[in-house]
C-alpha atoms as a PDB file:
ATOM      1  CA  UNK A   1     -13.844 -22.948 -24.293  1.00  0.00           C
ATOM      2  CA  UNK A   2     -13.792 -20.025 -26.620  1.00  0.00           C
ATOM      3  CA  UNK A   3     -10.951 -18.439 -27.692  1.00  0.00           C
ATOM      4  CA  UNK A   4     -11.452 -14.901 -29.660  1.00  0.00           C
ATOM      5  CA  UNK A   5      -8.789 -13.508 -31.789  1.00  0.00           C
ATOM      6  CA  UNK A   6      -8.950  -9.535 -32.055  1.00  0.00           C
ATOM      7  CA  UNK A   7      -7.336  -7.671 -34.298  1.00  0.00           C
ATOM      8  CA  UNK A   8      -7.303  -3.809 -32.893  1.00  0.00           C
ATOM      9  CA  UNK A   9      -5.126  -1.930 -35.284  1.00  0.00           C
ATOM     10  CA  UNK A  10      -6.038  -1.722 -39.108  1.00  0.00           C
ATOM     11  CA  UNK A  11      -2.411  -2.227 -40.401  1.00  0.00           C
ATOM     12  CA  UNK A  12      -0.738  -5.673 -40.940  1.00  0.00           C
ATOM     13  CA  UNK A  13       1.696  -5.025 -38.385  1.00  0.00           C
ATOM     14  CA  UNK A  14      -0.890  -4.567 -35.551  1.00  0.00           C
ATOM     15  CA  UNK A  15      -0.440  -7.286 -32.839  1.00  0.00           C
ATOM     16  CA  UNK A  16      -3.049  -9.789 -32.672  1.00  0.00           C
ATOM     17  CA  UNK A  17      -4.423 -10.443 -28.880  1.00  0.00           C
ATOM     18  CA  UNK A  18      -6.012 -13.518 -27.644  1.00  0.00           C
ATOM     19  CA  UNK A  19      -8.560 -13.954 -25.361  1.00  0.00           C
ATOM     20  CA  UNK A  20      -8.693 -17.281 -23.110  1.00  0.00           C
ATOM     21  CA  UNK A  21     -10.110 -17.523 -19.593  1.00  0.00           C
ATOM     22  CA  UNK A  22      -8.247 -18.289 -16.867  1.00  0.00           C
ATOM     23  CA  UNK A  23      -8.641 -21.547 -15.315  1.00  0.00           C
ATOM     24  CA  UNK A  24      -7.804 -20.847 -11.907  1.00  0.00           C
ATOM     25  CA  UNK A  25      -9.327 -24.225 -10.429  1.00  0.00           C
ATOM     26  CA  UNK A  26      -6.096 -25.590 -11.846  1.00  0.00           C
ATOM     27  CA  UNK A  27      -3.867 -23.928  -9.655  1.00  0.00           C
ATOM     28  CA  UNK A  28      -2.440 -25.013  -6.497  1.00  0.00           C
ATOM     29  CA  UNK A  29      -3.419 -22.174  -4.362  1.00  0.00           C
ATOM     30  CA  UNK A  30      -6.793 -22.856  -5.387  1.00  0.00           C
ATOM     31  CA  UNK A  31      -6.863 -26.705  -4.724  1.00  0.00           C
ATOM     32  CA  UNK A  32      -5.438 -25.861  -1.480  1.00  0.00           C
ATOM     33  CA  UNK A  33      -8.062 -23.913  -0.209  1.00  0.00           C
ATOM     34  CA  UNK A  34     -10.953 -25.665  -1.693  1.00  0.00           C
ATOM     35  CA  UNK A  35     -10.022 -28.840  -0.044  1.00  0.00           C
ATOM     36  CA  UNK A  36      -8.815 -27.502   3.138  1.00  0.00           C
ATOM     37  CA  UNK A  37     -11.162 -24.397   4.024  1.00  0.00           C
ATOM     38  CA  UNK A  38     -13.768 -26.018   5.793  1.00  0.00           C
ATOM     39  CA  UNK A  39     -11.570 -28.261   7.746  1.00  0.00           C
ATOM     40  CA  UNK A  40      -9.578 -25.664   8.529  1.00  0.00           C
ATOM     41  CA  UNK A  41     -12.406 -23.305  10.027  1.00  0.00           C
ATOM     42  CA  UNK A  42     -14.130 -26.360  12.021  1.00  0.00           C
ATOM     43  CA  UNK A  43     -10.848 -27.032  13.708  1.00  0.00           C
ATOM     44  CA  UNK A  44      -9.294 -23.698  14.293  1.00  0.00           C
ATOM     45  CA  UNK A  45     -13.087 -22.624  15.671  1.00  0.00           C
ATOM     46  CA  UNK A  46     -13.246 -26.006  18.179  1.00  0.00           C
ATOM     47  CA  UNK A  47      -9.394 -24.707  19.545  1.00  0.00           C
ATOM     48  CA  UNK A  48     -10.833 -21.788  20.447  1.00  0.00           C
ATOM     49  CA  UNK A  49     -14.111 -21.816  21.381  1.00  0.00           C
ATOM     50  CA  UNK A  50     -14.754 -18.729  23.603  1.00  0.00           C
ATOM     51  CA  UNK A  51     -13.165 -16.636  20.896  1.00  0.00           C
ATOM     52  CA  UNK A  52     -13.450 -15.369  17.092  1.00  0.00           C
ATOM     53  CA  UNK A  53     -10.113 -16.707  16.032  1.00  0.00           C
ATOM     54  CA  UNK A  54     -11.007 -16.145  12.405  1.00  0.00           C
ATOM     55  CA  UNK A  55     -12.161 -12.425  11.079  1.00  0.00           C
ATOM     56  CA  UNK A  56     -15.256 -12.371   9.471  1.00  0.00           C
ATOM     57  CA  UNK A  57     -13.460 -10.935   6.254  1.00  0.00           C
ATOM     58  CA  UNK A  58     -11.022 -13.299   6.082  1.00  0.00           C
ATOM     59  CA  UNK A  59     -13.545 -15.849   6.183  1.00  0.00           C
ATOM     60  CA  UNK A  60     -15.629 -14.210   3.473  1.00  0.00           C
ATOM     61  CA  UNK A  61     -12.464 -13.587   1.436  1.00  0.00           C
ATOM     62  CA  UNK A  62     -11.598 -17.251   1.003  1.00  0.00           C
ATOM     63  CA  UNK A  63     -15.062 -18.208   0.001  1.00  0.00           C
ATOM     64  CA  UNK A  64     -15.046 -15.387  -2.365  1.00  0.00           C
ATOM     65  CA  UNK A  65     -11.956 -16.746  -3.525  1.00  0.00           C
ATOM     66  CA  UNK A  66     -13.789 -19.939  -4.871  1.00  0.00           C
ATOM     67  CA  UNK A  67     -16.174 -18.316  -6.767  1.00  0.00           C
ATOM     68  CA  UNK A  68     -13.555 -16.097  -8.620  1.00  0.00           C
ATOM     69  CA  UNK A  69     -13.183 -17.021 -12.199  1.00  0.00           C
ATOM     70  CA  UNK A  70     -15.532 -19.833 -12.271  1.00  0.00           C
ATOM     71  CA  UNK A  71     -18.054 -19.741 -14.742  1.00  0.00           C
ATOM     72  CA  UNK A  72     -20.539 -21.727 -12.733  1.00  0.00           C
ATOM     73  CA  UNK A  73     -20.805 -18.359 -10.145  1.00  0.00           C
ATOM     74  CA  UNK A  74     -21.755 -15.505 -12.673  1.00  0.00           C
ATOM     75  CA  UNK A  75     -20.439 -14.398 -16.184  1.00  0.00           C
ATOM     76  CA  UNK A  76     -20.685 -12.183 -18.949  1.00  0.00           C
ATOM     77  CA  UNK A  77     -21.385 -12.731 -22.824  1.00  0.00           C
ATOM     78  CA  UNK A  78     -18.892 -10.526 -24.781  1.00  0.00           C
ATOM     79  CA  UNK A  79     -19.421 -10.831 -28.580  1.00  0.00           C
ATOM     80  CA  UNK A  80     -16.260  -9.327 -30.838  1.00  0.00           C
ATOM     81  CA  UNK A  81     -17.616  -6.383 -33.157  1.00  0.00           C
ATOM     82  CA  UNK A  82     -14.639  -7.675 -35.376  1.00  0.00           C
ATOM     83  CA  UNK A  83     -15.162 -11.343 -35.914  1.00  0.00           C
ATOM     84  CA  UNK A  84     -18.377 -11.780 -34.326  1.00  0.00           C
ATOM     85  CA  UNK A  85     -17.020 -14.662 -32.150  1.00  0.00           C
ATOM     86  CA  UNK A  86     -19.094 -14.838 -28.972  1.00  0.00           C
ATOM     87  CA  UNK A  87     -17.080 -15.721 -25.221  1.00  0.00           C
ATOM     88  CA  UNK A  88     -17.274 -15.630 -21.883  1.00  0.00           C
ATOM     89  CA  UNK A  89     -15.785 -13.682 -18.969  1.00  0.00           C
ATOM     90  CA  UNK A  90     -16.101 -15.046 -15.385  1.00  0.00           C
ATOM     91  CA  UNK A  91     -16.858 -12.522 -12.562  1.00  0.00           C
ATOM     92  CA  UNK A  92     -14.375 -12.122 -10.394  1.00  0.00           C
ATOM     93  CA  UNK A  93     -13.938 -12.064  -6.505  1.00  0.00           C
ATOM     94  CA  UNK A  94     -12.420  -8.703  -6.183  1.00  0.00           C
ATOM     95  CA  UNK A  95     -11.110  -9.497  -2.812  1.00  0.00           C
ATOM     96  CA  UNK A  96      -7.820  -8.485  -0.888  1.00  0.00           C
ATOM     97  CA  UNK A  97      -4.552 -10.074  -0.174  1.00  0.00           C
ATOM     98  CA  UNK A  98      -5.973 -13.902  -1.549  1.00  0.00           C
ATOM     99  CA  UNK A  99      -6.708 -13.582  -5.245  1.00  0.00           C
ATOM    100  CA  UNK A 100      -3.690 -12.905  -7.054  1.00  0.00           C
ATOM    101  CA  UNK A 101      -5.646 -12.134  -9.935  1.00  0.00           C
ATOM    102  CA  UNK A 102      -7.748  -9.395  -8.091  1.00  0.00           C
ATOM    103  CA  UNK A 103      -4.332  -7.719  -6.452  1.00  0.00           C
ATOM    104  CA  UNK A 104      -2.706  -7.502  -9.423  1.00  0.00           C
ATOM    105  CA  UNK A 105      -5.559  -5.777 -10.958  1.00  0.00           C
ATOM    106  CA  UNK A 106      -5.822  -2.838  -8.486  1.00  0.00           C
ATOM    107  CA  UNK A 107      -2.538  -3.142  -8.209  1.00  0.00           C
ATOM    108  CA  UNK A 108      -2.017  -1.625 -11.947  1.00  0.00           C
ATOM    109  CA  UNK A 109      -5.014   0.336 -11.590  1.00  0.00           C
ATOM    110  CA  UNK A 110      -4.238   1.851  -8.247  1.00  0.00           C
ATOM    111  CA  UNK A 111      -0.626   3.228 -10.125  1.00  0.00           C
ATOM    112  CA  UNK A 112      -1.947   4.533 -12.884  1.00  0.00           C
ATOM    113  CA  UNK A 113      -5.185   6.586 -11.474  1.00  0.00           C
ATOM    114  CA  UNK A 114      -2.543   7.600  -8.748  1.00  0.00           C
ATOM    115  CA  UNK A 115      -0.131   8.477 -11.533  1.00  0.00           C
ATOM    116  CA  UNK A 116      -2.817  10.496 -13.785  1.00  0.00           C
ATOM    117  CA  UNK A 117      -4.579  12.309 -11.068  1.00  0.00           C
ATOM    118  CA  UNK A 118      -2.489  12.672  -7.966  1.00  0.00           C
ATOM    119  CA  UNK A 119       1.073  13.491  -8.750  1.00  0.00           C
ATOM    120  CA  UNK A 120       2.203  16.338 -11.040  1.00  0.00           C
ATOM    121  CA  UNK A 121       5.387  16.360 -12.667  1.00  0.00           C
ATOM    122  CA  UNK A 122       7.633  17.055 -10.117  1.00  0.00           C
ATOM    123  CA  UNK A 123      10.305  15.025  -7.882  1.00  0.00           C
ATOM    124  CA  UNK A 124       8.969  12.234  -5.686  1.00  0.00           C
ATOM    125  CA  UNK A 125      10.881  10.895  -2.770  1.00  0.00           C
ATOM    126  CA  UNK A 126       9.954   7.677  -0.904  1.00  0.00           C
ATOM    127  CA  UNK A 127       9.491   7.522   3.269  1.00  0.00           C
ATOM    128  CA  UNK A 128       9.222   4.289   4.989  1.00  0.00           C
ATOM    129  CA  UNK A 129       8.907   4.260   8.592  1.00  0.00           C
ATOM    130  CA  UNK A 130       9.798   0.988  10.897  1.00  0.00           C
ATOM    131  CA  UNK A 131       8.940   0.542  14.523  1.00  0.00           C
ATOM    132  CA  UNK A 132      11.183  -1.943  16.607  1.00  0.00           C
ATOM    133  CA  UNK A 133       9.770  -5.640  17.178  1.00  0.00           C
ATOM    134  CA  UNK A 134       8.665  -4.605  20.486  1.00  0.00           C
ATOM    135  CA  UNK A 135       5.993  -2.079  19.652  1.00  0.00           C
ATOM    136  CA  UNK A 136       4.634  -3.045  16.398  1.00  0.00           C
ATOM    137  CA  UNK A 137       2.593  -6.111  17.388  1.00  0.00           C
ATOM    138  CA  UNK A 138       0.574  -3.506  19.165  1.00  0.00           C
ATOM    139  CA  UNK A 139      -0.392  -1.875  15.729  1.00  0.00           C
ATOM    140  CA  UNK A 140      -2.110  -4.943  14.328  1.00  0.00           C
ATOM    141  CA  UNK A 141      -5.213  -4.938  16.000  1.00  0.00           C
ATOM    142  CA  UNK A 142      -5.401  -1.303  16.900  1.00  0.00           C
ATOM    143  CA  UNK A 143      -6.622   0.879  13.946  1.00  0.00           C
ATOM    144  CA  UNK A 144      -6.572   3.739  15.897  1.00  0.00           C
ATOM    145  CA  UNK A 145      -2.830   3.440  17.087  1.00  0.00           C
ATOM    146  CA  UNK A 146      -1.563   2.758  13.641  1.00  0.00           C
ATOM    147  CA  UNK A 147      -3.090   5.976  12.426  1.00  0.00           C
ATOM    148  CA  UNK A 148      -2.153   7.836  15.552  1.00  0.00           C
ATOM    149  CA  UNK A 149       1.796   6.554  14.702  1.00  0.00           C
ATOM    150  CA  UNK A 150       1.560   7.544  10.699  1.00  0.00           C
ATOM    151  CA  UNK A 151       0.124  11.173  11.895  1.00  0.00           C
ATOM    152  CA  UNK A 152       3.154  11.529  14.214  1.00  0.00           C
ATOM    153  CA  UNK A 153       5.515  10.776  11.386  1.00  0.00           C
ATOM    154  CA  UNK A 154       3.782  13.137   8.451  1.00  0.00           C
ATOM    155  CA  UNK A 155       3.901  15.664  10.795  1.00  0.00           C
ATOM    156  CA  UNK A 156       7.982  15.383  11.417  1.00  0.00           C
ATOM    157  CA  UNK A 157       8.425  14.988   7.419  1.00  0.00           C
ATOM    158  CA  UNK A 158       6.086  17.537   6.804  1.00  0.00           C
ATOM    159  CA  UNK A 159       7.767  20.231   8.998  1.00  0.00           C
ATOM    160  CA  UNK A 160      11.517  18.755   7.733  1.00  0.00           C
ATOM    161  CA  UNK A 161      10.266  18.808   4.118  1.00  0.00           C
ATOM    162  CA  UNK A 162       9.194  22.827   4.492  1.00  0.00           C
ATOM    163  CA  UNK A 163      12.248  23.877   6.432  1.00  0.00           C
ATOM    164  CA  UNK A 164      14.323  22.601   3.548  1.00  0.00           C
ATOM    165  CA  UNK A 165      12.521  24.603   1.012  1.00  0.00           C
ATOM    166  CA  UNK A 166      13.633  27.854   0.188  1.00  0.00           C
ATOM    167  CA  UNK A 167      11.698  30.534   0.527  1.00  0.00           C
ATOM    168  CA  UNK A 168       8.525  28.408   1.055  1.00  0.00           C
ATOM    169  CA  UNK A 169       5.691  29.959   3.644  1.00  0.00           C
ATOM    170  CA  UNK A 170       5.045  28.577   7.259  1.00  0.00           C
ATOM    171  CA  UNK A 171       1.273  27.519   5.598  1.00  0.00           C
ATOM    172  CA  UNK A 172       2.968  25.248   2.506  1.00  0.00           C
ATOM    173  CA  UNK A 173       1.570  21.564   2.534  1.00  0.00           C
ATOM    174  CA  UNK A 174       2.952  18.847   1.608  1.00  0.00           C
ATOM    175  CA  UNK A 175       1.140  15.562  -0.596  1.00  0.00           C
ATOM    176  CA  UNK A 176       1.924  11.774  -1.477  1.00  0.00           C
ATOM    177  CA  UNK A 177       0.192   8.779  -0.230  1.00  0.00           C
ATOM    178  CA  UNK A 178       0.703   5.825   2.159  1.00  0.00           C
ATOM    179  CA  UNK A 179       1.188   2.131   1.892  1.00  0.00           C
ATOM    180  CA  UNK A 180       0.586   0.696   4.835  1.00  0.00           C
ATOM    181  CA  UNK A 181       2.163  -2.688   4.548  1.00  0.00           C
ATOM    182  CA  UNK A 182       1.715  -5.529   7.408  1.00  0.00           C
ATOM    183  CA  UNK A 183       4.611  -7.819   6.853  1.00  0.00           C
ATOM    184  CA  UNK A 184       7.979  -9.288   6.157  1.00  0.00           C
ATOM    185  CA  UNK A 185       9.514 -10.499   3.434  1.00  0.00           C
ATOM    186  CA  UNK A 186       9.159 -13.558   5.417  1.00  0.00           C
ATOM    187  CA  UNK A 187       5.220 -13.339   5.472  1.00  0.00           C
ATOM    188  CA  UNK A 188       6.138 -12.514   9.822  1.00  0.00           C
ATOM    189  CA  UNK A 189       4.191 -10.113  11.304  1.00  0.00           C
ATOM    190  CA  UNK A 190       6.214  -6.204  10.039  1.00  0.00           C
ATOM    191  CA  UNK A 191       3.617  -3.784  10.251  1.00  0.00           C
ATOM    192  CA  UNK A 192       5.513  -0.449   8.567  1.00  0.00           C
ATOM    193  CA  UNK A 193       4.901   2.086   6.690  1.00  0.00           C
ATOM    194  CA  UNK A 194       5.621   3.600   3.053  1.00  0.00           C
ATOM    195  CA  UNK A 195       5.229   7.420   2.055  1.00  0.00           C
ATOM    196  CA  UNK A 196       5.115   8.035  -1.477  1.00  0.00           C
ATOM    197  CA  UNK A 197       5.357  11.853  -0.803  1.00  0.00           C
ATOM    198  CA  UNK A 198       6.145  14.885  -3.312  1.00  0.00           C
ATOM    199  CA  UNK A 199       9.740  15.743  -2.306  1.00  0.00           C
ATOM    200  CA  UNK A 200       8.689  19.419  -1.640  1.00  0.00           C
ATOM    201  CA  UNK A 201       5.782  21.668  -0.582  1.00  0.00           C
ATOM    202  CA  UNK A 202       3.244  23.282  -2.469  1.00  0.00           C
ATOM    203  CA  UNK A 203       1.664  26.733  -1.501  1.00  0.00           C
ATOM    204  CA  UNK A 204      -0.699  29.154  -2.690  1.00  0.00           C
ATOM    205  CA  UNK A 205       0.192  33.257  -4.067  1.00  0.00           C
ATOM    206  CA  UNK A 206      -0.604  36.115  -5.561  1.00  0.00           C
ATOM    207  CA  UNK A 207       0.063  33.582  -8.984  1.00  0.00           C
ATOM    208  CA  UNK A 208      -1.154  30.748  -8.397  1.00  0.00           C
ATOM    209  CA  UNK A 209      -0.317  27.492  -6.921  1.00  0.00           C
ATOM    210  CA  UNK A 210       3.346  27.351  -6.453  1.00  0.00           C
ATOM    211  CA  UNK A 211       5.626  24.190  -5.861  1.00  0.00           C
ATOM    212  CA  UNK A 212       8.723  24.203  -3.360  1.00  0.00           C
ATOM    213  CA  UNK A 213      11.568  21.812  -4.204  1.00  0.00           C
ATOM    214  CA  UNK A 214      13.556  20.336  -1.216  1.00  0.00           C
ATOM    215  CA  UNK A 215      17.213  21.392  -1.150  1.00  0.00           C
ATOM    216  CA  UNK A 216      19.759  20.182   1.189  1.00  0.00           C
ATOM    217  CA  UNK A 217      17.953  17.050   2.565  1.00  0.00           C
ATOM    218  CA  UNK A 218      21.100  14.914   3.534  1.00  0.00           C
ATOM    219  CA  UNK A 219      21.324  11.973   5.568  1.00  0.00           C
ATOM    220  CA  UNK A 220      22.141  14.204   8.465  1.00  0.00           C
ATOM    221  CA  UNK A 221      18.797  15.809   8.481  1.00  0.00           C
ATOM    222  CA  UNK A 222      16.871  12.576   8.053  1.00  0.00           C
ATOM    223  CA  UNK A 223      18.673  11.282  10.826  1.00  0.00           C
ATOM    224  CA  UNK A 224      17.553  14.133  12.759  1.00  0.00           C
ATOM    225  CA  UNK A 225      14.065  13.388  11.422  1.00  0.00           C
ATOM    226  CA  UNK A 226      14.348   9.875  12.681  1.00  0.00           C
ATOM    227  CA  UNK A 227      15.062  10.550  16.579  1.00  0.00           C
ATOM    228  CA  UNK A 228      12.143  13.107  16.406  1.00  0.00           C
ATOM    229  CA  UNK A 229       9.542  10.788  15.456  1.00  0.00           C
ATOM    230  CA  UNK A 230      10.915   8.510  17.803  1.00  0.00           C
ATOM    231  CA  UNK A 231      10.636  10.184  21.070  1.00  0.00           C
ATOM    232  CA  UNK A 232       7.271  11.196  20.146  1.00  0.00           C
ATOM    233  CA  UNK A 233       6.507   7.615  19.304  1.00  0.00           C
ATOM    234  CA  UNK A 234       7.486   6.181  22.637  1.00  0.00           C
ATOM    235  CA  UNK A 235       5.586   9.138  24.374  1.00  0.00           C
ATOM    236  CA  UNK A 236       2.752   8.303  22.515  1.00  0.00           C
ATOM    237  CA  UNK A 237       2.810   4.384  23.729  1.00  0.00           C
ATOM    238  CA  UNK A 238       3.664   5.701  27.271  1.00  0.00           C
ATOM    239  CA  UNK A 239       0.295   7.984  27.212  1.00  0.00           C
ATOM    240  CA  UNK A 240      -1.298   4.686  26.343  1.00  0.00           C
ATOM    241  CA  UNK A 241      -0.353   2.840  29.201  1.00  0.00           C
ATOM    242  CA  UNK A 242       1.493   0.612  26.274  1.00  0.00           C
ATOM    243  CA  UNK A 243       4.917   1.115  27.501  1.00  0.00           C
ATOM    244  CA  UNK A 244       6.284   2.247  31.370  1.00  0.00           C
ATOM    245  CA  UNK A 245       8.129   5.589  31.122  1.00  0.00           C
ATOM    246  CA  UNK A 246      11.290   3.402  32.592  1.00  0.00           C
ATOM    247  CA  UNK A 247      10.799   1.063  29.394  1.00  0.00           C
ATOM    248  CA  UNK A 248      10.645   4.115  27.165  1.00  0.00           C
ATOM    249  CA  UNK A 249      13.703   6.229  28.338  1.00  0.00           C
ATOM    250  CA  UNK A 250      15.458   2.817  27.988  1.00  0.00           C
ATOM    251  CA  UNK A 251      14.471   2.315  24.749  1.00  0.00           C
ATOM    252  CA  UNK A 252      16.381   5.704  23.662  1.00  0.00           C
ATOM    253  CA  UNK A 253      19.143   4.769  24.305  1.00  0.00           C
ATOM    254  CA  UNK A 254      19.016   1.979  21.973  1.00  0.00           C
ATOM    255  CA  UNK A 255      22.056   2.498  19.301  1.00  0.00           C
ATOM    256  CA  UNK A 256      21.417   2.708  15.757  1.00  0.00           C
ATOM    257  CA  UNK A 257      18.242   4.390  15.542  1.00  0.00           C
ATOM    258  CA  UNK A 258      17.047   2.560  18.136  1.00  0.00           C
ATOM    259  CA  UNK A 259      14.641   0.294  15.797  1.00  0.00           C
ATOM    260  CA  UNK A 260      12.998   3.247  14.720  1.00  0.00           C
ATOM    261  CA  UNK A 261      14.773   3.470  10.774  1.00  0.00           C
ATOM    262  CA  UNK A 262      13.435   5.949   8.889  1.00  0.00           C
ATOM    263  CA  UNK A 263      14.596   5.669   4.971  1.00  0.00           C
ATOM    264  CA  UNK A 264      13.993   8.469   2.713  1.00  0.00           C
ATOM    265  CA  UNK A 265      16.817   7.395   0.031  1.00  0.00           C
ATOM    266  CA  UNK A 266      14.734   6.495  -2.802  1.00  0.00           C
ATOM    267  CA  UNK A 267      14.193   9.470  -4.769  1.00  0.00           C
ATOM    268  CA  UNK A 268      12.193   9.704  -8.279  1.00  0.00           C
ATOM    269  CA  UNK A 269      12.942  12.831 -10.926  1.00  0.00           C
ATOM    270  CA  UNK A 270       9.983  14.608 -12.162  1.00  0.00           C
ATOM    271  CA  UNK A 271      10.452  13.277 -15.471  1.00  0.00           C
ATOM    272  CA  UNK A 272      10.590   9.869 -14.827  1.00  0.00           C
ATOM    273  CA  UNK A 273       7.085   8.748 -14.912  1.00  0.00           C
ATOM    274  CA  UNK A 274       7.600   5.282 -15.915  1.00  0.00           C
ATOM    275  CA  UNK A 275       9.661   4.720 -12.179  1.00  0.00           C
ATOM    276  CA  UNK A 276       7.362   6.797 -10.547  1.00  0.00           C
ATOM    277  CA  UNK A 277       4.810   4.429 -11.728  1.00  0.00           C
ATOM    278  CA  UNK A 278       6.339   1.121 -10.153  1.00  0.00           C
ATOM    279  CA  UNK A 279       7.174   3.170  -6.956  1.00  0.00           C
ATOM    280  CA  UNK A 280       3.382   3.785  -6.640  1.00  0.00           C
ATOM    281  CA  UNK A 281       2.627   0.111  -6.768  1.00  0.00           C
ATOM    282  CA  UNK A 282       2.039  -1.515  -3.632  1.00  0.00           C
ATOM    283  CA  UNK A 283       4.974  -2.826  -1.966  1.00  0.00           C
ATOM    284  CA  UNK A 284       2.559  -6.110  -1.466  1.00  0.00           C
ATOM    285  CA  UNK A 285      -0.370  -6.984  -2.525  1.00  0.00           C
ATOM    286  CA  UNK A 286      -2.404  -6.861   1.316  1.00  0.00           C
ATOM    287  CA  UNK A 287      -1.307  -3.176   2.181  1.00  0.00           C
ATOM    288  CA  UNK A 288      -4.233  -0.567   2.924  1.00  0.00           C
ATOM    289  CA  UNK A 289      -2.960   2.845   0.916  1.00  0.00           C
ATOM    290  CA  UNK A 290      -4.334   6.151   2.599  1.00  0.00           C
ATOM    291  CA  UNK A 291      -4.439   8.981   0.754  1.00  0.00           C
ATOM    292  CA  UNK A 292      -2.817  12.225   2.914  1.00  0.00           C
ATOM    293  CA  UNK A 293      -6.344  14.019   4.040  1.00  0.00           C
ATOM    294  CA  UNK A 294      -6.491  17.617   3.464  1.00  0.00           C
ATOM    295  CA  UNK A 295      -3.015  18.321   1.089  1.00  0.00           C
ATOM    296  CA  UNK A 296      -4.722  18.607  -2.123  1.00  0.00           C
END
């Protein structure tokens, strides 16, 4: 194995940096799945023959997983300009919510391009939106549902976020971005939602581009928030034949926000880059973010 040792800055004091590959063979995640996959396909595939129990991309993702980091699959030469020592870099899989190598890559990269290009200096407040147990199973499968519930909720937060900015025009947008995150802490199925949104609106004038802060946005008004997106919610899985309009007017009368929390207390100041950075990293490492279309 070769093992490089770069020295980047001229002084003495610069930090020396070693290169050695990864073995990732070595690990037990990787063991696991080399040993297990094909087993595991045959069997799960003979239970349930009339059926595609296993995605196509998950499938593809676990093979990819194999090849990632082994040297045997594809590699580059790298030669140091400073010592002249020659090593070499396996490819890697670049695949989603199995490689913890890959996820924590775009996981870094994702916060920093998002950081640099996306969100000015100015206060950031985190969104995330819950639905109760007995709706959000019907999100998993449905793309179009889980983007019809996130649109309902933007548009609340969007109209709650202008009407608590002073002075700000009926046309002011709002911007962020969206995590969309698919479980628990307990690896159960959770699909939710977090909206890493500028905590005001931005609108153009005669000068320029001009940014609206939020004033006044107390827990009374996000509460208020809250039972708006729910009602529309449940009338939106009552127009899809998801829920009975007996099951739905039931449902609001659930106490305590009737499984619909919405939490907007995590705020970030627009001079604190460095935690606006680790609130733009995925809250795990399988969640889809979605850029908000059209608030640039």
């Amino acid at each position: 194995m070769s093992v490089c040792q770069h020295q980047f800055l001229p002084n003495p004091a610069a930090v020396t940096r070693v290169y050695q590959r990864r073995q990732p063979e070595r690990t037990a995640a990787y063991q696991i799945v080399q040993h297990h996959l094909e087993t595991w396909l045959s069997s799960t595939r003979e239970a349930h023959p009339d059926d595609n129990p296993v995605p196509y991309y998950v499938e593809r993702d676990l093979r990819k997983f194999l090849e990632c980091g082994i040297l045997a699959h594809g590699f580059a030469r790298v030669r140091c300009e400073t010592c002249g020592e020659n090593f070499l870099i396996a490819y890697s899989c670049k695949g989603r919510g199995i490689c913890s190598s890959c996820n924590t890559k775009r996981l870094f990269e994702t916060s920093v391009k998002l950081l640099e290009h996306r969100f000015p200096q100015v206060p950031v407040r985190q969104w995330v939106i819950t639905l109760p147990k007995r709706l959000r199973y019907f999100l998993l499968r449905d793309s179009q549902l889980t983007g019809g519930v996130l649109q309902i909720g933007l548009r609340v937060i969007e109209r709650t976020l202008r009407e608590h900015c002073p002075d700000a025009p009926y046309t002011a947008k709002y911007r962020g971005i969206t995590y969309i995150q698919r479980f628990g802490s307990t690896l159960n199925a959770h699909l939710h939602y977090h909206s890493c949104l500028i905590d005001g609106v931005f609108a153009q004038t005669e000068n320029g581009l001009r940014f609206y802060e939020t004033v006044g946005l107390t827990q009374k008004v996000i509460q208020s928030a809250q039972e708006t997106i729910r009602k529309r919610l449940l009338r939106l899985f009552v127009r899809r034949g998801l829920l009975s309009s007996d099951e739905s007017e039931q449902m609001l009368t659930w106490e305590n926000g009737g499984g619909f929390p919405l939490h907007a207390q995590v705020t970030i100041a627009a001079n604190d880059r460095e935690g606006l950075e680790r609130l733009l990293r995925p809250a795990d490492l399988c969640c889809r973010a979605t850029e908000l279309p059209g608030k640039r």
